[in-house]
Protein backbone atom coordinates (compact mmCIF):
# COMPACT_ATOMS: atom_id res chain seq x y z
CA UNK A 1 0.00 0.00 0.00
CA UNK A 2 1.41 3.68 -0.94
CA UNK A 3 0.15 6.48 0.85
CA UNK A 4 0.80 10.00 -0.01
CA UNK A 5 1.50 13.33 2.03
CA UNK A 6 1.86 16.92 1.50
CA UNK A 7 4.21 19.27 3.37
CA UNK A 8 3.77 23.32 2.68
CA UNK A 9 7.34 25.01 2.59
CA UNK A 10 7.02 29.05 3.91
CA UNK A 11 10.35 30.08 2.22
CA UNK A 12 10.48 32.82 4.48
CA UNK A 13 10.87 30.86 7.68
CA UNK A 14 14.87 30.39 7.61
CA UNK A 15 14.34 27.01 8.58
CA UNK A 16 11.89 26.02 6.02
CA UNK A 17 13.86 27.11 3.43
CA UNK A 18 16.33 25.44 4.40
CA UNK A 19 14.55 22.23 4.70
CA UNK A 20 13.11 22.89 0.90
CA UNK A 21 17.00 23.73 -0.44
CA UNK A 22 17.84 20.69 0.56
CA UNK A 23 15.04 18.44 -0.95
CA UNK A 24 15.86 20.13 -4.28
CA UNK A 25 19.38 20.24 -4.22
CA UNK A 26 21.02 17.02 -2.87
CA UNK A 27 23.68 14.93 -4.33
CA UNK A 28 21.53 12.63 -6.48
CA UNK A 29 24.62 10.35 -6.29
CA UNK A 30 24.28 9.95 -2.65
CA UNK A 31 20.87 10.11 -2.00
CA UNK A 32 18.24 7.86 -3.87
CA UNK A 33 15.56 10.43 -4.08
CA UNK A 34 13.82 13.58 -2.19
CA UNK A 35 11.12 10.31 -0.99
CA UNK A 36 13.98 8.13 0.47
CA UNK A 37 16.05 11.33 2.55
CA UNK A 38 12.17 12.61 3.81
CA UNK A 39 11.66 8.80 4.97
CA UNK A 40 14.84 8.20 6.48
CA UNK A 41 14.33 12.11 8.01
CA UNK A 42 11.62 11.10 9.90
CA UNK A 43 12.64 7.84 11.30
CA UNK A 44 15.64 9.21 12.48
CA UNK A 45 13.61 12.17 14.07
CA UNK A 46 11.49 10.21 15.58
CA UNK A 47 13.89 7.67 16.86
CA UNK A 48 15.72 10.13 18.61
CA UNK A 49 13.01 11.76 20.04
CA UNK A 50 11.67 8.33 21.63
CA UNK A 51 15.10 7.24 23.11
CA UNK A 52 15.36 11.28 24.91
CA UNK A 53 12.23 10.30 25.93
CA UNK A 54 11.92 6.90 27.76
């Protein structure tokens, strides 16, 4: 099953721009796709956030 999201980038917030420069501008040699850094992004946030947490 896919499932699909939306995210809304306010390029004047330093820190969402900065988020949206670096979905459009990685090295597509590194990184698989935008879809596979968001993905691995999140996990990671999340991760982190539960082992601070417990």
């Amino acid at each position: 099953m896919v499932k699909m999201t939306c995210f809304r980038f306010n390029l004047d917030n330093p820190e969402h721009a900065k988020a949206w420069h670096h979905l459009h501008d990685f090295d597509r040699d590194r990184v698989k796709s935008g879809n596979t850094a968001v993905i691995k992004a999140v996990n990671e946030y999340f991760d982190h956030e539960i082992l601070i947490h417990q």
